[in-house]
N, C-alpha and C. Protein backbone atom coordinates (compact mmCIF):
# COMPACT_ATOMS: atom_id res chain seq x y z
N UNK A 1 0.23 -9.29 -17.85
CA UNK A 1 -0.41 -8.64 -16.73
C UNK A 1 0.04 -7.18 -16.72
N UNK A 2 -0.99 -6.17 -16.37
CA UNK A 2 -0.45 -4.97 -16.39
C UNK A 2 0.15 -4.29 -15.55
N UNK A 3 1.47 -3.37 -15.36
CA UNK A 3 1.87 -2.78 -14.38
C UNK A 3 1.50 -1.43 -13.73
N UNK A 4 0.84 -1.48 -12.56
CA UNK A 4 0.51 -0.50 -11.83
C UNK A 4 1.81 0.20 -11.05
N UNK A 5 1.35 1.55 -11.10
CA UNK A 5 2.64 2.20 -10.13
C UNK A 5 1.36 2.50 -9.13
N UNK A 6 1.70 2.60 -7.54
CA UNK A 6 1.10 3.06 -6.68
C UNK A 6 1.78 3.51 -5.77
N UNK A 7 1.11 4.75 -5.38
CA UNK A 7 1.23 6.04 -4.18
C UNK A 7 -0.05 6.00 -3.39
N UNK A 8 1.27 6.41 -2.11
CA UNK A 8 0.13 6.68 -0.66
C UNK A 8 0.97 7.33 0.11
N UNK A 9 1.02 8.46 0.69
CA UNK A 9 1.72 8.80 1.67
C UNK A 9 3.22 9.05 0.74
N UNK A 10 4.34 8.27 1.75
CA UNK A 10 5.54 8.67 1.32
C UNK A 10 5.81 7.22 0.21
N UNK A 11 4.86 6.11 0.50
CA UNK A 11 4.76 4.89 -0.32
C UNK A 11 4.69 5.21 -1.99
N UNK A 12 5.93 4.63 -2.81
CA UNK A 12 5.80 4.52 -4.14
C UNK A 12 6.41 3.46 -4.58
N UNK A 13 5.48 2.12 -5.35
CA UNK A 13 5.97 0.59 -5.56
C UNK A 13 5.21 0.78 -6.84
N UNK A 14 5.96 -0.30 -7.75
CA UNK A 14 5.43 -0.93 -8.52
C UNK A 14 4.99 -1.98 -8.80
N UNK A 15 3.75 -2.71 -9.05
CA UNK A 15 3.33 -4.27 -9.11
C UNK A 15 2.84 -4.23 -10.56
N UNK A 16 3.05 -5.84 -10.56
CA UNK A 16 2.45 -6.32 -12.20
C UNK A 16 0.79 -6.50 -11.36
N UNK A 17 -0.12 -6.85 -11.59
CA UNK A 17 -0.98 -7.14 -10.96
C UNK A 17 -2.83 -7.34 -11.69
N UNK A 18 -3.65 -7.70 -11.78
CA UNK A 18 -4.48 -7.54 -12.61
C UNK A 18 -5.62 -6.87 -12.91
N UNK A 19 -5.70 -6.37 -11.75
CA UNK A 19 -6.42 -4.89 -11.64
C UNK A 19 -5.70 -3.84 -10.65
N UNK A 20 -6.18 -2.83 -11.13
CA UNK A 20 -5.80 -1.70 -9.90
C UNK A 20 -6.03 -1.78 -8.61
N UNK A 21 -7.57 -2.68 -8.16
CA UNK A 21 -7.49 -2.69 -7.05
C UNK A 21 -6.69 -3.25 -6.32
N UNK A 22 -5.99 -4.63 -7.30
CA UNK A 22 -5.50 -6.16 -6.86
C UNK A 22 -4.17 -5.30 -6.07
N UNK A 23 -3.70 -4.41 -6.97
CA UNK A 23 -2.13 -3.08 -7.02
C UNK A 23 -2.33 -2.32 -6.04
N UNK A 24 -3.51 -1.92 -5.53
CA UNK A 24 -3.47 -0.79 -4.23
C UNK A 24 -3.48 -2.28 -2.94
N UNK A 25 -4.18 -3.34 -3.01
CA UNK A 25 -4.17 -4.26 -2.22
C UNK A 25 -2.89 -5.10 -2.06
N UNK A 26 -2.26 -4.83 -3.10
CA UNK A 26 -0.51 -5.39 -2.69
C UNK A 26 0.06 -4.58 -1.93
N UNK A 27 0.25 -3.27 -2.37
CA UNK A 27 0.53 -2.06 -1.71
C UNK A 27 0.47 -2.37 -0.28
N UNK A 28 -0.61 -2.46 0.08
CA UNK A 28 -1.30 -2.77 1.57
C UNK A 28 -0.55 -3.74 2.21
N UNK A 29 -0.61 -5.02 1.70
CA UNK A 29 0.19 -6.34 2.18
C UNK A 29 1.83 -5.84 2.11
N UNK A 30 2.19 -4.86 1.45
CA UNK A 30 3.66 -4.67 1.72
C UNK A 30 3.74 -4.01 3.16
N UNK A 31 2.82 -3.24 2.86
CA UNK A 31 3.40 -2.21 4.25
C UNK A 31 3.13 -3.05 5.39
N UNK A 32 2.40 -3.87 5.31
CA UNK A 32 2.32 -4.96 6.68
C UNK A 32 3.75 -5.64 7.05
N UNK A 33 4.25 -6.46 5.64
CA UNK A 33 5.48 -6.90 5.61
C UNK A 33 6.28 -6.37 6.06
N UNK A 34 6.79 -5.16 6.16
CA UNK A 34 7.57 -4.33 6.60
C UNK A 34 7.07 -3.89 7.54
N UNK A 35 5.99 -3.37 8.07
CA UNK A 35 5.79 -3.57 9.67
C UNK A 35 6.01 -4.32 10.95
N UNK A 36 5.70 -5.59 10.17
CA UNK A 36 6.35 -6.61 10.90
C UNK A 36 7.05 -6.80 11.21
N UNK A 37 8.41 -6.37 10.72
CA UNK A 37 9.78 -6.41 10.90
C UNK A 37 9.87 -5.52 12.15
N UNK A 38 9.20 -4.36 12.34
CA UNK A 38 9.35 -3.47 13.83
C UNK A 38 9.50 -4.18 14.85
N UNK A 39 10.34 -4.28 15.93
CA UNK A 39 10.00 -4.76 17.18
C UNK A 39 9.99 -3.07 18.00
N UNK A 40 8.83 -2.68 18.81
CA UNK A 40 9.08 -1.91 19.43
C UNK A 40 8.16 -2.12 21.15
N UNK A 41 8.27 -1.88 21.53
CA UNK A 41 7.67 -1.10 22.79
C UNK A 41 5.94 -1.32 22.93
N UNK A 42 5.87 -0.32 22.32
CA UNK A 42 4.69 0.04 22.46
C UNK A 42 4.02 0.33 20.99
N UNK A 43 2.55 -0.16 21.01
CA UNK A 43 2.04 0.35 19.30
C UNK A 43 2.32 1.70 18.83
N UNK A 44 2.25 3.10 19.69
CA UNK A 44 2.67 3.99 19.24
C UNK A 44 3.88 3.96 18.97
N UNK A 45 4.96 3.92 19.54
CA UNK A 45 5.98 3.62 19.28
C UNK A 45 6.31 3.22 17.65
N UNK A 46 5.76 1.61 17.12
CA UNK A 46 5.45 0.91 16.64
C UNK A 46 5.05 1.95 15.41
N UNK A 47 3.90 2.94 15.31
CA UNK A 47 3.32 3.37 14.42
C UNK A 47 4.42 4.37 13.71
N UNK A 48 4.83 5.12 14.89
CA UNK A 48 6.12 6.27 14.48
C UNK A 48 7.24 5.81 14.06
N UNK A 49 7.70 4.74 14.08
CA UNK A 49 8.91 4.07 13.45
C UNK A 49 8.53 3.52 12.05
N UNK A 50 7.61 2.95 12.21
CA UNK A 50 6.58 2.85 10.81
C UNK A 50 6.00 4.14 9.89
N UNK A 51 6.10 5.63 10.41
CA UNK A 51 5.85 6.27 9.25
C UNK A 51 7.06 6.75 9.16
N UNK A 52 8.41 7.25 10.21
CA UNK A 52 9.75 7.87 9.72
C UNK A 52 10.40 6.69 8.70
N UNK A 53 10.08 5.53 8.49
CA UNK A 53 10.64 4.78 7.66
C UNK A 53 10.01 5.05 6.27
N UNK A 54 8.90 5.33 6.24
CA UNK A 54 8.09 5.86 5.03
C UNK A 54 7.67 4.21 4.69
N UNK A 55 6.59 3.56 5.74
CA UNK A 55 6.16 2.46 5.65
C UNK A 55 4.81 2.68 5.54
N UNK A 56 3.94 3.85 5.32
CA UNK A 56 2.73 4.14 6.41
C UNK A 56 1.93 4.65 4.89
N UNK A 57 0.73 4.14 4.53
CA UNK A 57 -0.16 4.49 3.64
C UNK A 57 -0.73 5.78 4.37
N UNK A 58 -1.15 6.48 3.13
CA UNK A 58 -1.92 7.90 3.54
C UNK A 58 -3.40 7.74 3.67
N UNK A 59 -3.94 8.34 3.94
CA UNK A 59 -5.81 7.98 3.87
C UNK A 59 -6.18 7.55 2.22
N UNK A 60 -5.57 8.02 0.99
CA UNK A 60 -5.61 7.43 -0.30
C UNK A 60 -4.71 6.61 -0.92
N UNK A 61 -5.17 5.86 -1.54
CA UNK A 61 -3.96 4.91 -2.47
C UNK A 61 -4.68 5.58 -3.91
N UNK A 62 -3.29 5.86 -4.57
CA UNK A 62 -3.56 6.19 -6.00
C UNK A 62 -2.86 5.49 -6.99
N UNK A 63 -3.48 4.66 -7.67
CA UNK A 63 -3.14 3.72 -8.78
C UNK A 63 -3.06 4.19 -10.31
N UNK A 64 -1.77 3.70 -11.02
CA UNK A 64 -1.78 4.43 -12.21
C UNK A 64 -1.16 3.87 -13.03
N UNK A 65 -1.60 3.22 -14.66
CA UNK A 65 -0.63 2.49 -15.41
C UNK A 65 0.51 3.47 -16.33
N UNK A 66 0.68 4.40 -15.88
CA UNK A 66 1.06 5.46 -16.49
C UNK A 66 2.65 6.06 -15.80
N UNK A 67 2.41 5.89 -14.59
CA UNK A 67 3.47 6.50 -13.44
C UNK A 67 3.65 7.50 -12.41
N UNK A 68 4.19 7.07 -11.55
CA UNK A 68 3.87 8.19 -10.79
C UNK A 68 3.53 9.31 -10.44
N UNK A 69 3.23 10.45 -9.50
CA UNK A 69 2.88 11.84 -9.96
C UNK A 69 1.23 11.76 -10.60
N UNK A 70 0.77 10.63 -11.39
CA UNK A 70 -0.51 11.62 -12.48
C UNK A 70 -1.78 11.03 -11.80
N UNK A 71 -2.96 11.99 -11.56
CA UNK A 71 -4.09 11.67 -10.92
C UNK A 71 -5.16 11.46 -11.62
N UNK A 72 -4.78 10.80 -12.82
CA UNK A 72 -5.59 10.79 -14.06
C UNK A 72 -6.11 8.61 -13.39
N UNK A 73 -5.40 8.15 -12.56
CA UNK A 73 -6.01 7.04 -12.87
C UNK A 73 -7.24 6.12 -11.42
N UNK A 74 -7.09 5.63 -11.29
CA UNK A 74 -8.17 5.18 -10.10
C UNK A 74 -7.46 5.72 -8.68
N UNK A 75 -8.19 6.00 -7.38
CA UNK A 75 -8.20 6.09 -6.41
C UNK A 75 -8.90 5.45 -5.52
N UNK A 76 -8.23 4.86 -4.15
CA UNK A 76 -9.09 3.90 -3.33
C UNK A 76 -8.75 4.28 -2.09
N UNK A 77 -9.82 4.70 -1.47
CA UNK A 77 -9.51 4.53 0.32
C UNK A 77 -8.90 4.23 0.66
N UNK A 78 -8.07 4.07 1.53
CA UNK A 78 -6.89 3.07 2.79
C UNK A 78 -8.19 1.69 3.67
N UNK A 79 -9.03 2.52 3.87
CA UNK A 79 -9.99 1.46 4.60
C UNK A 79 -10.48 0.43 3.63
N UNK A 80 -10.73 0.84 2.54
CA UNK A 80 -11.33 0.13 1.50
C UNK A 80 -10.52 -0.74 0.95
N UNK A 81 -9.14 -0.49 0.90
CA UNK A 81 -8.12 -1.34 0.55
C UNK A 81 -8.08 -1.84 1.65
N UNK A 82 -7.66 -1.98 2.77
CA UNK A 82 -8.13 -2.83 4.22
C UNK A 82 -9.12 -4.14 4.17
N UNK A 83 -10.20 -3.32 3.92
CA UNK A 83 -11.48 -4.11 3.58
C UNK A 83 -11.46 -5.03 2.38
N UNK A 84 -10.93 -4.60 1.47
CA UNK A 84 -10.79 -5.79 0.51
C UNK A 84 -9.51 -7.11 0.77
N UNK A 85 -8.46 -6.23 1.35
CA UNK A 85 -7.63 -6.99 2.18
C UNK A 85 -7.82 -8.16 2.62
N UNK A 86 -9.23 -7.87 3.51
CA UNK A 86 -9.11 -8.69 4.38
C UNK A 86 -10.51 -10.01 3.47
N UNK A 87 -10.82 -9.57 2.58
CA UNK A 87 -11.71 -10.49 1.91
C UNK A 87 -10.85 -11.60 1.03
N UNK A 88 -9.69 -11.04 0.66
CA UNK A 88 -9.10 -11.80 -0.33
C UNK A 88 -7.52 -11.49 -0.33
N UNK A 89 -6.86 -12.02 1.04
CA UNK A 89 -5.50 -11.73 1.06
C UNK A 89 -4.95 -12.29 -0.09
N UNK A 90 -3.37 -11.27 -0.36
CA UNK A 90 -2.40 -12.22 -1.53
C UNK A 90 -1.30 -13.27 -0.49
N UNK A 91 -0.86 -13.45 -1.22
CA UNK A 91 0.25 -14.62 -1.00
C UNK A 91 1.20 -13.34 -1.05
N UNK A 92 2.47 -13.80 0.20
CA UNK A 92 2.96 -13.00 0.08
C UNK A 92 4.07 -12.93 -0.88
N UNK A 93 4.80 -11.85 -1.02
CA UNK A 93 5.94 -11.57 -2.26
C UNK A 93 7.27 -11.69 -1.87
């Protein structure tokens, strides 16, 4: 299986995974995982503790079998990764 590096924001992980999209859609399910863990207050609250942790996708996910830094490989929405999200969750890790 091939390994994707993916960036978003302050987000940089690596997954084995079988397409790029499958790799920006793990991406996604992490930062939930680790959201979850927040107990706060209030959703804002909630959101700001979630990006000073550097938990928080940017409006792009950029996927790359190559490594970090290079914009040579696919790019996907945040919504679009959402949207596929929600068609075909993973199991979690």
């Amino acid at each position: 299986m091939p390994k994707f590096y993916v960036e978003s924001g302050p987000v940089r992980l690596i997954f084995d995974a079988a397409t790029a999209e499958q790799a920006a859609v793990m991406a996604f399910q992490w930062t939930c995982d680790k959201q979850a863990d927040i107990e706060s207050a209030s959703p804002l609250d909630h959101a700001l503790e979630a990006e000073q942790r550097g938990w928080q996708l940017g409006d792009e996910v950029y996927v790359n079998e190559q490594g970090f830094g290079r914009w040579d490989g696919e790019a996907f929405e945040t919504l679009d990764v959402f949207e596929a999200w929600l068609r075909c969750p993973l199991p979690v890790v």
